[in-house]
N, C-alpha and C. Protein backbone atom coordinates (compact mmCIF):
# COMPACT_ATOMS: atom_id res chain seq x y z
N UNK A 1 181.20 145.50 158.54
CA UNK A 1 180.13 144.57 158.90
C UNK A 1 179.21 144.32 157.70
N UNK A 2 178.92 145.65 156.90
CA UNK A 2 178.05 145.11 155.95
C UNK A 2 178.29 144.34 154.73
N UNK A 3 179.92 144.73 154.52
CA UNK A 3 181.03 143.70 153.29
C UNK A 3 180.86 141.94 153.62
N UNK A 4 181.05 141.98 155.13
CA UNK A 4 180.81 140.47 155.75
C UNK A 4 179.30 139.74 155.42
N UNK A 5 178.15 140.87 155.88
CA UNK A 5 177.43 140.39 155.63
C UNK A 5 176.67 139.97 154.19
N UNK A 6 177.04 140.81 153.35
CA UNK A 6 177.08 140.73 151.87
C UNK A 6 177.61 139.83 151.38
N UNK A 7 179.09 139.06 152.10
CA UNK A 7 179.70 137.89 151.52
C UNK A 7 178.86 136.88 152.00
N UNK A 8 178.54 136.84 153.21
CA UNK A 8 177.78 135.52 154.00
C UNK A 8 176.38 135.58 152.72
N UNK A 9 175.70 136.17 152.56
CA UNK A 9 175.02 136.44 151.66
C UNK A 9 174.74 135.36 150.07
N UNK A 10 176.08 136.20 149.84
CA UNK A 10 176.53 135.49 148.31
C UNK A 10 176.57 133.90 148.42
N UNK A 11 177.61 133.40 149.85
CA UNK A 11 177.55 132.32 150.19
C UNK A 11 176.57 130.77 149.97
N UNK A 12 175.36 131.84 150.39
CA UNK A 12 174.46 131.18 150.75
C UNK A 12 173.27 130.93 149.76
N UNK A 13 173.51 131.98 148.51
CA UNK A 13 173.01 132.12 147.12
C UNK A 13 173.79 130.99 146.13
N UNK A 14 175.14 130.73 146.64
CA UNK A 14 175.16 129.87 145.56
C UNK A 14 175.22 128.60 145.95
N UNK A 15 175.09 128.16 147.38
CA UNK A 15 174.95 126.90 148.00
C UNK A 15 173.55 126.53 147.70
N UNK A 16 173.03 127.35 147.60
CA UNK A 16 171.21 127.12 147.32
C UNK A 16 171.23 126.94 146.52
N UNK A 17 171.91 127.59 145.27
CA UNK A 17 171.81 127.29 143.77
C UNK A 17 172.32 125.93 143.67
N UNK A 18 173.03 125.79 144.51
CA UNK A 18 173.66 124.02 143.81
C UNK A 18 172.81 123.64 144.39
N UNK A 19 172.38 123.19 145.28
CA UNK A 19 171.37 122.59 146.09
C UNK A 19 170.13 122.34 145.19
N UNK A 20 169.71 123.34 144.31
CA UNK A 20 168.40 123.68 143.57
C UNK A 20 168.78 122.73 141.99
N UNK A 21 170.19 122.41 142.27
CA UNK A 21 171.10 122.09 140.17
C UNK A 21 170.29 120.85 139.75
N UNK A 22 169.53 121.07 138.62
CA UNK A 22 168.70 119.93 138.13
C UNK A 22 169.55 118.75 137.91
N UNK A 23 168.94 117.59 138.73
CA UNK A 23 169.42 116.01 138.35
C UNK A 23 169.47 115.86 136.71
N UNK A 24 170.27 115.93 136.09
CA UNK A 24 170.14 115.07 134.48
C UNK A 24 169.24 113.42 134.59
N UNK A 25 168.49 113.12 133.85
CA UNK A 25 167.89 111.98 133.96
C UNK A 25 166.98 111.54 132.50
N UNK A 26 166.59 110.92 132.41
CA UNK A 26 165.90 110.21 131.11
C UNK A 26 166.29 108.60 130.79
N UNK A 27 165.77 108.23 129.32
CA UNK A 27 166.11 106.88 128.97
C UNK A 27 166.49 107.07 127.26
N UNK A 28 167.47 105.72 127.40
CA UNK A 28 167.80 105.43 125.72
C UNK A 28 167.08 104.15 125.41
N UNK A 29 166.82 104.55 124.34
CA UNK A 29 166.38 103.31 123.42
C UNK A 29 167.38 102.61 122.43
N UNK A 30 167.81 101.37 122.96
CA UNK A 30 168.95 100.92 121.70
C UNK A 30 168.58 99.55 120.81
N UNK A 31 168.59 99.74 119.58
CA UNK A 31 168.36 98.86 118.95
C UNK A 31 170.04 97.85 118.60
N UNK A 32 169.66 96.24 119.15
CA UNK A 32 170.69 95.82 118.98
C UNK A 32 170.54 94.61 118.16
N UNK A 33 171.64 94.44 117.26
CA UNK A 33 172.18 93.41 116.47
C UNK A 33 173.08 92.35 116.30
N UNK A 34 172.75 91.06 115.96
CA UNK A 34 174.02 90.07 116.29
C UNK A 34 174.71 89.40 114.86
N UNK A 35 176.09 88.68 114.72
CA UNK A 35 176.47 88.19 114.33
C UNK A 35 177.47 87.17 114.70
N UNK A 36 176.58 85.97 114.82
CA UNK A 36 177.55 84.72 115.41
C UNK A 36 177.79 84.04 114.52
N UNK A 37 178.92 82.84 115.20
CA UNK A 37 179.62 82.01 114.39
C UNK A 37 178.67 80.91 114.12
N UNK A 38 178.90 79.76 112.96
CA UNK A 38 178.07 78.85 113.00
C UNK A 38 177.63 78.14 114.28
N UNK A 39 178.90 78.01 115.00
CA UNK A 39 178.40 77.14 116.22
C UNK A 39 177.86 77.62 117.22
N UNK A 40 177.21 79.29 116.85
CA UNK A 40 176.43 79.51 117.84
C UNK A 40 175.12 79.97 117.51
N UNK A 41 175.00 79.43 116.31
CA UNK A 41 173.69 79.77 115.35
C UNK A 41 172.19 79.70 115.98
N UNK A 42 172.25 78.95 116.81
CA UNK A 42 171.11 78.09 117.57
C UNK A 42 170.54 78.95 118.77
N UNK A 43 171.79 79.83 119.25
CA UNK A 43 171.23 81.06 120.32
C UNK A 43 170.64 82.20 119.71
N UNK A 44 170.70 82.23 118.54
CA UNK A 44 169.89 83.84 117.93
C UNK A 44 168.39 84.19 118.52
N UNK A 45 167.73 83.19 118.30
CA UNK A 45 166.48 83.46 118.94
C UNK A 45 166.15 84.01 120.44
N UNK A 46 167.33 83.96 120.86
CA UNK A 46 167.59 83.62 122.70
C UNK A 46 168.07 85.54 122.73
N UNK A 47 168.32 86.14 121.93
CA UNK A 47 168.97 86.83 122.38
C UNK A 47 168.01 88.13 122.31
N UNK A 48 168.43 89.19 123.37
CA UNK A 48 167.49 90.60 122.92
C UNK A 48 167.84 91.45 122.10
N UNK A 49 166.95 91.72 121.51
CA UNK A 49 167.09 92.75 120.06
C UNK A 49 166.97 94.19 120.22
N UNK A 50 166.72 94.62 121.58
CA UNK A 50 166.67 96.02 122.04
C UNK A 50 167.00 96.18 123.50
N UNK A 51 167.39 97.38 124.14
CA UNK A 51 167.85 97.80 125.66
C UNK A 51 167.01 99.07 125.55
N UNK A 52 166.28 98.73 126.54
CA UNK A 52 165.68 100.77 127.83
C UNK A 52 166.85 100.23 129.03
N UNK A 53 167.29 101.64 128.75
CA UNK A 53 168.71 102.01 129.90
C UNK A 53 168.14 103.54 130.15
N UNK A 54 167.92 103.71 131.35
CA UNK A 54 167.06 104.81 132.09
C UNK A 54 168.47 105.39 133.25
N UNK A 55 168.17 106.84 132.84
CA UNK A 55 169.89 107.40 133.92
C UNK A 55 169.47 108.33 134.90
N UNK A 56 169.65 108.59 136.32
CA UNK A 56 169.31 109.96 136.60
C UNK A 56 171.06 109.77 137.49
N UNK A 57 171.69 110.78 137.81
CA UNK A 57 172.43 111.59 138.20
C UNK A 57 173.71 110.56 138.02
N UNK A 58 174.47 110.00 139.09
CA UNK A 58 175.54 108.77 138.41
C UNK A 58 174.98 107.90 138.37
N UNK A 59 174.00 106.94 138.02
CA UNK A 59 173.48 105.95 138.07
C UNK A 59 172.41 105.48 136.83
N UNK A 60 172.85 104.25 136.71
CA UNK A 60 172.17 103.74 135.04
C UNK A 60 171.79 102.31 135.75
N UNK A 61 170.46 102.60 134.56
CA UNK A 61 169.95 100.90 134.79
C UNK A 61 169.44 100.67 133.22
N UNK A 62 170.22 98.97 132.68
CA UNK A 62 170.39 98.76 131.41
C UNK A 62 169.10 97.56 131.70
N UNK A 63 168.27 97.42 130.69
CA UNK A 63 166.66 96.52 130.87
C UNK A 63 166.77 95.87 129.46
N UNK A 64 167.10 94.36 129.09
CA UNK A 64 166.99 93.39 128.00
C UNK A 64 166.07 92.37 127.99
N UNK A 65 165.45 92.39 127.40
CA UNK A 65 163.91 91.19 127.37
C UNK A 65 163.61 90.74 125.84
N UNK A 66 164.00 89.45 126.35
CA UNK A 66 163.32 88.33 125.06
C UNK A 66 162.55 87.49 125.99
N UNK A 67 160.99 87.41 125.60
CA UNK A 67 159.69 86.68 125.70
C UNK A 67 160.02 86.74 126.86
N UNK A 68 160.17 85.83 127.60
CA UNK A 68 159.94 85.70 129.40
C UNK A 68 161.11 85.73 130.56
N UNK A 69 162.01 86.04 129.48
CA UNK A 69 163.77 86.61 130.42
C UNK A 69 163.98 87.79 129.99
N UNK A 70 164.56 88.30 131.39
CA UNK A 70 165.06 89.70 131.27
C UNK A 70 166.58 89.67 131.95
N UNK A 71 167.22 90.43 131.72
CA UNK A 71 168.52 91.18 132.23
C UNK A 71 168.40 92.45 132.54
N UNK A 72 168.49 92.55 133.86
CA UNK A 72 168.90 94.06 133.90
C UNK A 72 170.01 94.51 134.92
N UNK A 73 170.45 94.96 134.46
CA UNK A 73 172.20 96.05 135.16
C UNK A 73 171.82 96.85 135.81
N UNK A 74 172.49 96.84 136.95
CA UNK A 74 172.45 98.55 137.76
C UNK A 74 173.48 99.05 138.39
N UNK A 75 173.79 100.13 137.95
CA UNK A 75 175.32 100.86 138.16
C UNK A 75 175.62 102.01 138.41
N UNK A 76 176.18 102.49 139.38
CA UNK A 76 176.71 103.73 139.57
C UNK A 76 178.12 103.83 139.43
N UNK A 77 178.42 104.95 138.65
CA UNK A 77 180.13 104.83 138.57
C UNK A 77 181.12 105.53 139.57
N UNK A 78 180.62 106.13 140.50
CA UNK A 78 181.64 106.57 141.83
C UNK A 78 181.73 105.64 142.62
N UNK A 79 180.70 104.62 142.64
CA UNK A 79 181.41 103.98 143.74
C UNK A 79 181.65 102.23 143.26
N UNK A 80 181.86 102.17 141.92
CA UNK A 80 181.84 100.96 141.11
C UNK A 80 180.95 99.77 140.88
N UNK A 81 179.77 100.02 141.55
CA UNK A 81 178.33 99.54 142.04
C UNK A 81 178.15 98.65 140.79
N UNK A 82 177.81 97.64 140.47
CA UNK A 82 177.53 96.73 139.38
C UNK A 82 176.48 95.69 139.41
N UNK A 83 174.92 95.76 139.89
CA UNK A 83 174.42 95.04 139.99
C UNK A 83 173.63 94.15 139.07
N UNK A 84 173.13 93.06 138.76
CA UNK A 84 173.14 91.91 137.36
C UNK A 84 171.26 91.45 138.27
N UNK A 85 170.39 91.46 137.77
CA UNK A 85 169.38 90.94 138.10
C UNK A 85 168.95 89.77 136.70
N UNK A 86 168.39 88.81 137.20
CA UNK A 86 168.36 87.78 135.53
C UNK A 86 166.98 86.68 135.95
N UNK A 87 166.01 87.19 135.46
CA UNK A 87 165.02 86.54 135.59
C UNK A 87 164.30 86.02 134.29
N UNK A 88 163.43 84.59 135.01
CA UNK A 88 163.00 83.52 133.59
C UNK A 88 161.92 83.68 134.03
N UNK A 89 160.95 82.58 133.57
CA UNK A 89 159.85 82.17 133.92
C UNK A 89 160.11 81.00 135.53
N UNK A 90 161.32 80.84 135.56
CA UNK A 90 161.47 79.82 136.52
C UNK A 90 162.23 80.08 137.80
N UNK A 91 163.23 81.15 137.62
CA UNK A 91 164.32 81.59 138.24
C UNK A 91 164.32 82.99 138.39
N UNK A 92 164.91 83.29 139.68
CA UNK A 92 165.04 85.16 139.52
C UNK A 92 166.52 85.07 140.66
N UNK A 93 167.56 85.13 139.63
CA UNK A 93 168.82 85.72 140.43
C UNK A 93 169.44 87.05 140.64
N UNK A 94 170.17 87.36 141.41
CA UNK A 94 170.63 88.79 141.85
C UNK A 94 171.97 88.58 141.69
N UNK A 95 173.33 89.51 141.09
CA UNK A 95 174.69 88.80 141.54
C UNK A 95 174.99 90.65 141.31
N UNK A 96 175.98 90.63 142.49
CA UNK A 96 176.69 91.96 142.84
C UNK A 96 178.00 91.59 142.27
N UNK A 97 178.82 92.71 141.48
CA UNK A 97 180.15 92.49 140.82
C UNK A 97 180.89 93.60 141.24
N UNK A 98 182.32 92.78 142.22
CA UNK A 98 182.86 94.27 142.56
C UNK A 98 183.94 94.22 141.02
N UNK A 99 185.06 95.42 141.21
CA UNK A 99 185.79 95.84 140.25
C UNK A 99 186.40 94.88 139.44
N UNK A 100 186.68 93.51 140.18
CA UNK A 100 187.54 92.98 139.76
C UNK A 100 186.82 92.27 138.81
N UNK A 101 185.43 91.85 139.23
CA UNK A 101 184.52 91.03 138.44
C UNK A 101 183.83 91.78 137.15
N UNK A 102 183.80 93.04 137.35
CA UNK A 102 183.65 93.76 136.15
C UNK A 102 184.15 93.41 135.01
N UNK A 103 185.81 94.07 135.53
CA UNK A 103 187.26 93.83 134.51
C UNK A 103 186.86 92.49 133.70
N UNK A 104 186.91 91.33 134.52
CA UNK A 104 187.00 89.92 134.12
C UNK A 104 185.32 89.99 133.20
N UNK A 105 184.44 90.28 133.43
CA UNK A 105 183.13 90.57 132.01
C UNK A 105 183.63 91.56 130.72
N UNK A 106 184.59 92.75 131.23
CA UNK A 106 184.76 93.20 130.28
C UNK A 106 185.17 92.22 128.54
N UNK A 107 184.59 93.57 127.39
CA UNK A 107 185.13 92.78 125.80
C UNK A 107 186.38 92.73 125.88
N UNK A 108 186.92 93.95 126.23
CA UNK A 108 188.68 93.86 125.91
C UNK A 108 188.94 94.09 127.16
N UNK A 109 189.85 93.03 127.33
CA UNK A 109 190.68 93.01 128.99
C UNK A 109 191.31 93.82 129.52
N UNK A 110 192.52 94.44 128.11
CA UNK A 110 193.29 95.54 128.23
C UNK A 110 192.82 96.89 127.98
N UNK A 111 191.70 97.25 127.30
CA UNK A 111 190.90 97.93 127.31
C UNK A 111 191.44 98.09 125.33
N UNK A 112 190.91 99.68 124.92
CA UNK A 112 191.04 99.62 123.13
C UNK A 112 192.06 100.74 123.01
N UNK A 113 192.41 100.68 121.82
CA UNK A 113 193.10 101.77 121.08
C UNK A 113 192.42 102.37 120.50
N UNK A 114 192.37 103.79 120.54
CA UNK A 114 191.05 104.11 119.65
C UNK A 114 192.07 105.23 118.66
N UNK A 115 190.99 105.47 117.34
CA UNK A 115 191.44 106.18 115.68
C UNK A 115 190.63 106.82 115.38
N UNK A 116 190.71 108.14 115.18
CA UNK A 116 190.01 108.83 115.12
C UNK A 116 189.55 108.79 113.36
N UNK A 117 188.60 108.43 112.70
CA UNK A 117 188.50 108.80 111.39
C UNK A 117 187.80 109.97 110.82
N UNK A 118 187.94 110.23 109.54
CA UNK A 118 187.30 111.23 108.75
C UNK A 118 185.72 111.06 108.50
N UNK A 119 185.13 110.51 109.27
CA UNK A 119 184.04 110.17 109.08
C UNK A 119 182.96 110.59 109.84
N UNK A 120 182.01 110.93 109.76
CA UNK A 120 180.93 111.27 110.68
C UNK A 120 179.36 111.38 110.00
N UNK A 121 178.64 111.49 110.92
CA UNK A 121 177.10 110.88 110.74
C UNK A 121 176.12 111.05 111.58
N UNK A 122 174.77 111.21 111.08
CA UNK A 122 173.60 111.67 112.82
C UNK A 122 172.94 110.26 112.70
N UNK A 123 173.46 109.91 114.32
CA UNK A 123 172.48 109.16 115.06
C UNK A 123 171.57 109.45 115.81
N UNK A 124 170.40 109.23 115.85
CA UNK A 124 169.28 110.14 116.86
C UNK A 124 169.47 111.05 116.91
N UNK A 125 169.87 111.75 115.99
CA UNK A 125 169.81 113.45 115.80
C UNK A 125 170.99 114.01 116.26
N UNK A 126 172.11 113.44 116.60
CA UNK A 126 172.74 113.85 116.97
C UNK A 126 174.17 113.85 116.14
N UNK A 127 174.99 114.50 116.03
CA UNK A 127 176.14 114.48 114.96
C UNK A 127 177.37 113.38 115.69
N UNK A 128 177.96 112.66 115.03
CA UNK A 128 178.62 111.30 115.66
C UNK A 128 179.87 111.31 114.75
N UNK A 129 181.24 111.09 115.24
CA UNK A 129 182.60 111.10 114.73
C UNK A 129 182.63 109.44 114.97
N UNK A 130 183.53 108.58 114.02
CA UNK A 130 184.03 107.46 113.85
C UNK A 130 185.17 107.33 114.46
N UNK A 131 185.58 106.44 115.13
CA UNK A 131 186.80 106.01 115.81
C UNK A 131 187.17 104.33 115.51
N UNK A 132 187.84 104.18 115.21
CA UNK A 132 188.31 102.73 114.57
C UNK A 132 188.95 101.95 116.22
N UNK A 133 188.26 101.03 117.01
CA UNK A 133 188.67 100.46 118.14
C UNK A 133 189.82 99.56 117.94
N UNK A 134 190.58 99.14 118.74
CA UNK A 134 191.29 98.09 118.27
C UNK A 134 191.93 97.30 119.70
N UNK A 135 191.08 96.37 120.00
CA UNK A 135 191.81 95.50 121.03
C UNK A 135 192.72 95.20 121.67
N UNK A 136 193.56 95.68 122.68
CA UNK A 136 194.92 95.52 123.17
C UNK A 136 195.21 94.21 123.38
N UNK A 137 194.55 93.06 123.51
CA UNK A 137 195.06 91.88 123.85
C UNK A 137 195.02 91.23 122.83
N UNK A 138 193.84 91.63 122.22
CA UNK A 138 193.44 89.92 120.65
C UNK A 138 194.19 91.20 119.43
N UNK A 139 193.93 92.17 119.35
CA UNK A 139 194.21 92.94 117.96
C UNK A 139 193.26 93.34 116.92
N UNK A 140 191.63 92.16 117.28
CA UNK A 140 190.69 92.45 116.78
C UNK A 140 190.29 94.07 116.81
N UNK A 141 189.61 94.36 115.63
CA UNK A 141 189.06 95.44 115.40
C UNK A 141 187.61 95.69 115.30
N UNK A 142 186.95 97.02 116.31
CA UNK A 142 185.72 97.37 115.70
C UNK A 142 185.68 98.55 115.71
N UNK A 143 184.29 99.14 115.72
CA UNK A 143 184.32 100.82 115.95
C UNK A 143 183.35 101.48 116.85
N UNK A 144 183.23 102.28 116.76
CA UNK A 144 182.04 102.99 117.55
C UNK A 144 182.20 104.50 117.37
N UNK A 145 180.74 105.49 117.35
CA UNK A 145 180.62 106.51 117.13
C UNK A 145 180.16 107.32 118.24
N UNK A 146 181.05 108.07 118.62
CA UNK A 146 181.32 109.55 119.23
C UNK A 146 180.37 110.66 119.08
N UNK A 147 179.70 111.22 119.85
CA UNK A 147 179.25 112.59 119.89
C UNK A 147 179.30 113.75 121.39
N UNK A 148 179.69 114.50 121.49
CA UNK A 148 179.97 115.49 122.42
C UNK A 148 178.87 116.62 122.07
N UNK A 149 177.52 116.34 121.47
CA UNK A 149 176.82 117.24 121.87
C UNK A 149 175.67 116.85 122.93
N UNK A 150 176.17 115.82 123.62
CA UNK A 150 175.46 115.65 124.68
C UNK A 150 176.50 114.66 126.10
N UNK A 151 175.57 114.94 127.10
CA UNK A 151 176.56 114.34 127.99
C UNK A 151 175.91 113.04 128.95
N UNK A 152 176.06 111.64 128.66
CA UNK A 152 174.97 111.16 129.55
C UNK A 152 176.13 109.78 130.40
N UNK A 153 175.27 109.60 131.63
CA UNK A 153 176.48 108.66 132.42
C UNK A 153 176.68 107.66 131.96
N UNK A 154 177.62 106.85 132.02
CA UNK A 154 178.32 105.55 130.82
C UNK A 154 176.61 104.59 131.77
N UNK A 155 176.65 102.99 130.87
CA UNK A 155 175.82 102.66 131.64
C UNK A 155 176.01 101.30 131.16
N UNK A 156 175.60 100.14 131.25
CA UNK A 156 176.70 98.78 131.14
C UNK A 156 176.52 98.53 129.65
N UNK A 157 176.28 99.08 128.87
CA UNK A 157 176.35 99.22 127.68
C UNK A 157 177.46 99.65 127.01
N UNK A 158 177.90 100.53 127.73
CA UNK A 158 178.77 101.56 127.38
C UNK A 158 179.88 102.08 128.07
N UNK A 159 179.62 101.20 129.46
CA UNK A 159 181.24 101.43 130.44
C UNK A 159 182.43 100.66 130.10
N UNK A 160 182.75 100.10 128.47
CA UNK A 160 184.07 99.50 128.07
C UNK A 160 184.73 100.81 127.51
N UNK A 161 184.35 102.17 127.23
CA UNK A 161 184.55 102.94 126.31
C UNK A 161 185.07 103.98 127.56
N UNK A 162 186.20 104.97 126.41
CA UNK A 162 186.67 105.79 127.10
C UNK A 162 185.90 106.94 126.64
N UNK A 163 185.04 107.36 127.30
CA UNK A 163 184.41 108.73 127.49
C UNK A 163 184.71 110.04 127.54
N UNK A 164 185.86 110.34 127.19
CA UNK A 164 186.35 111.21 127.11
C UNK A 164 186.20 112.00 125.55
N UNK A 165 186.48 110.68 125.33
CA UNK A 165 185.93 111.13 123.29
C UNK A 165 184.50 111.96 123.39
N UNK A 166 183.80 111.10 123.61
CA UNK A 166 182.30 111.45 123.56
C UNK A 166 181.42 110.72 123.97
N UNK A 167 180.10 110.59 124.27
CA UNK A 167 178.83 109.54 124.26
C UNK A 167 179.08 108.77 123.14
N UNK A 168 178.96 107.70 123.28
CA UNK A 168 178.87 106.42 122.19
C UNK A 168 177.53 106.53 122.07
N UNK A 169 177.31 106.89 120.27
CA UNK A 169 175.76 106.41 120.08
C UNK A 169 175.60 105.58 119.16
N UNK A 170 176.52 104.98 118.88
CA UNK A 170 176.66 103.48 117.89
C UNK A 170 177.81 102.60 117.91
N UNK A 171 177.74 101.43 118.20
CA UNK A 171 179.22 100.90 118.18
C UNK A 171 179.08 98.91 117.59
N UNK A 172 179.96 98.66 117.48
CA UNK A 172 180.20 97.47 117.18
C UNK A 172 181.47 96.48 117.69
N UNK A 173 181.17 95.53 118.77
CA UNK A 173 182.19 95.07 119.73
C UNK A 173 182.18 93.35 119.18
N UNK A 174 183.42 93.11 119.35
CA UNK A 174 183.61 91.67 119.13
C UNK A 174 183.96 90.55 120.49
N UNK A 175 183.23 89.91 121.05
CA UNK A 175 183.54 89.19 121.90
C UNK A 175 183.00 87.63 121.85
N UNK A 176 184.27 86.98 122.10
CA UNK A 176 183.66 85.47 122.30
C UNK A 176 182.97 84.59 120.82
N UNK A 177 183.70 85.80 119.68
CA UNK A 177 183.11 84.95 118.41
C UNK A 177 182.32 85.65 118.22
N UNK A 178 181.06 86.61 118.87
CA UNK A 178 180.33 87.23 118.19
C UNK A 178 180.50 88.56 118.05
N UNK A 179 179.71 88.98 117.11
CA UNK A 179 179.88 90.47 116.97
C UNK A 179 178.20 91.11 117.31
N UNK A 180 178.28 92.41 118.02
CA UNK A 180 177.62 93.23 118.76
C UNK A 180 177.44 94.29 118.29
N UNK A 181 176.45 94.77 117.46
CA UNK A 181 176.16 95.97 116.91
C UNK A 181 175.27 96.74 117.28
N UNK A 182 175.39 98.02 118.06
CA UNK A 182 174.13 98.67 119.18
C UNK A 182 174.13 99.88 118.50
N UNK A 183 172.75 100.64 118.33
CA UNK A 183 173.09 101.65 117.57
C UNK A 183 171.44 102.57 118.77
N UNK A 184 171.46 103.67 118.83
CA UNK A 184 170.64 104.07 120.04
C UNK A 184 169.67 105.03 118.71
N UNK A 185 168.42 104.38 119.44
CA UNK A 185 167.64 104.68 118.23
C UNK A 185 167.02 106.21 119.05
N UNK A 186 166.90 106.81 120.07
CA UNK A 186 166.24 107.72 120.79
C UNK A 186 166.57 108.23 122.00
N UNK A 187 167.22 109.39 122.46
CA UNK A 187 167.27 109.48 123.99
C UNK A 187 166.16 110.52 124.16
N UNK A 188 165.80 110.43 125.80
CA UNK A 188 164.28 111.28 126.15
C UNK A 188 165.20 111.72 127.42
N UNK A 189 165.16 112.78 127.55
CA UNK A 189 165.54 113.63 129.04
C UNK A 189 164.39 114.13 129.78
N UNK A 190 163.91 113.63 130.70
CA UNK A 190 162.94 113.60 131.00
C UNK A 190 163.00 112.22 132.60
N UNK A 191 161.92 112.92 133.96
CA UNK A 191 162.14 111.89 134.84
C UNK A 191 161.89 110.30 134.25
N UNK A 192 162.50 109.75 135.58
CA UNK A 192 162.30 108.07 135.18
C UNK A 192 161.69 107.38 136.08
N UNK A 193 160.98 106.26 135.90
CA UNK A 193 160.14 105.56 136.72
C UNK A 193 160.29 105.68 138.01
N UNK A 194 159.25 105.82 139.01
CA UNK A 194 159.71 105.92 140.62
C UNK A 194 160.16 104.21 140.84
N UNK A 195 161.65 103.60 141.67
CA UNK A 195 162.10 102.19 142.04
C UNK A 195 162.67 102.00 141.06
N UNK A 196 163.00 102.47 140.05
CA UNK A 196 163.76 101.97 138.84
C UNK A 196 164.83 101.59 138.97
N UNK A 197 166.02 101.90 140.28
CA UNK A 197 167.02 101.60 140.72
C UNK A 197 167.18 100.55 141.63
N UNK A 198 165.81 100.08 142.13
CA UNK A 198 165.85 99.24 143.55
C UNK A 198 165.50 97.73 142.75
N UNK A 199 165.93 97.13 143.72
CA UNK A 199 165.54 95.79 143.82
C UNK A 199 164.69 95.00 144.13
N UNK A 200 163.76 94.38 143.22
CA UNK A 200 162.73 93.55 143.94
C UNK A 200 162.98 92.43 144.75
N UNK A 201 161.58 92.24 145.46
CA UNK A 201 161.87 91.08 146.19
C UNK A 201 161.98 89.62 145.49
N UNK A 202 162.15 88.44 146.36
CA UNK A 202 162.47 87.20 145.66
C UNK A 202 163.27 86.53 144.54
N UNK A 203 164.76 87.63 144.64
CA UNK A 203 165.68 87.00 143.70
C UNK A 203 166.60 86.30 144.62
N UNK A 204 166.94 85.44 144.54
CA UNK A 204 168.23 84.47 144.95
C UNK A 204 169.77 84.81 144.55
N UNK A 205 170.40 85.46 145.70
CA UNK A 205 171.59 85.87 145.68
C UNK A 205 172.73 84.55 145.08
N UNK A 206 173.48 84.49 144.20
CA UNK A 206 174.38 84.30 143.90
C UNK A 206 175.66 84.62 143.37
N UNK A 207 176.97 83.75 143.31
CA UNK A 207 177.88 85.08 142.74
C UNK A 207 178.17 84.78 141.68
N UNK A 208 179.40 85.54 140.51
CA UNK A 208 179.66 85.71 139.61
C UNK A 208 180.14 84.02 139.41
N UNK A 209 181.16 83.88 140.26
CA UNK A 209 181.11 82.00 139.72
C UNK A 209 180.36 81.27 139.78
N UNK A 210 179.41 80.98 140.41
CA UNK A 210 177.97 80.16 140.41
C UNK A 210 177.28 81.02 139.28
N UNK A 211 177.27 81.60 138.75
CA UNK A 211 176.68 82.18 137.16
C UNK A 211 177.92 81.10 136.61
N UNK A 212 178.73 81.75 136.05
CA UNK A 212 179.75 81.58 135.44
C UNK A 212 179.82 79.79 134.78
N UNK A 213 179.29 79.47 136.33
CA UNK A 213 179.62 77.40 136.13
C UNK A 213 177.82 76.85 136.26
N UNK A 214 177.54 77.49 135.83
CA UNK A 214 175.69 77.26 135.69
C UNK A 214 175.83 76.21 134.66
N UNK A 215 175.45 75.00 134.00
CA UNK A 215 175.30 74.39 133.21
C UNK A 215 174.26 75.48 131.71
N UNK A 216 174.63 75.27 130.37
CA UNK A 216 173.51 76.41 129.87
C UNK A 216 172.60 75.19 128.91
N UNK A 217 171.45 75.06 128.94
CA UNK A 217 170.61 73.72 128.71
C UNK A 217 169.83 73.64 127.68
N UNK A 218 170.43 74.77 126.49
CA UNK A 218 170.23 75.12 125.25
C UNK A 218 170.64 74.17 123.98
């Protein structure tokens, strides 16, 4: 009786302990960079030059703002959750993306080949390995840098990448003619805003094709 009760015991010590297991949570700061083709010279100004992407347990929310538009992502990766909020001075839309609509936003369709190089470097303090990407469908090439001394949930920044390597804390993606250079200037572990995940009121539900066939009046 007292072996039983000693196990029921233990039981219940480490169900509590998980119960008690600190949420991982904080925000990155990423400084981002563009390079377009001539004929898209005219959007530079349009575009954001930095992301706050704030994480607590599976769930990321990616925040982009130039002057009076914002983008922001919200995602959990167990249950493929992909939400797109996009507000102006004039407009505030909402569009939910299941898997398939993801895929079809993804840079590379087929996903990358990745190369491991001799190279490495600290980003935000952190030590970062080089991997040479390489496009399964176009063949185009970029890269992005690896580190495994930390562990944080992919977040729409960073859910084209296979994670297994490591956290991406710098990379450079080619899509649509331009090139995408994100390099994460700071992570803070530490709680995150109370609603940071929820949705405000007064956005106008639409879907990925009514985005998609929007006229752009630039």
């Amino acid at each position: 009786m007292k072996r039983i009760f000693l196990g029921i015991l233990a039981i219940l010590v480490i169900v509590y302990s998980c119960n008690k297991k600190k949420v991982l949570q904080g925000s990155i700061t990423y400084d981002i960079q563009y390079r377009l083709p001539d004929s898209l010279g005219r959007y530079a100004l349009y575009l954001p030059k930095s992301a706050t992407v704030y994480f607590k347990g599976d769930s990321a929310v990616s925040i982009q703002q130039m002057n009076d538009e914002a983008t922001t992502v919200i995602t959990c990766k167990p249950t493929n959750f992909m939400r797109v909020l996009l507000r102006s001075s004039s407009q505030k839309f909402v569009i939910d993306y299941n898997k398939a609509d993801q895929q079809e936003e993804e840079p590379a369709k087929l996903g990358y080949a990745y190369t491991k190089n001799n190279k490495d470097t600290v980003v935000a303090g952190h030590r970062a390995i080089k991997y040479t990407l390489v496009d399964k469908a176009t063949g185009e090439q970029s890269e992005v840098w690896f580190t495994k001394e930390i562990r944080v949930i992919p977040n729409s920044l960073t859910m084209a990448f296979d994670t297994t390597y490591g956290f991406p804390l710098a990379f450079s993606v080619m899509q649509n003619g331009m090139l995408t250079k994100t390099t994460v200037k700071n992570i803070r572990f530490e709680p995150v805003p109370d609603g940071i995940f929820s949705t405000p009121a007064g956005y106008q539900k639409i879907t990925p094709k009514q985005l998609r066939d929007m006229p752009v009046d630039r």
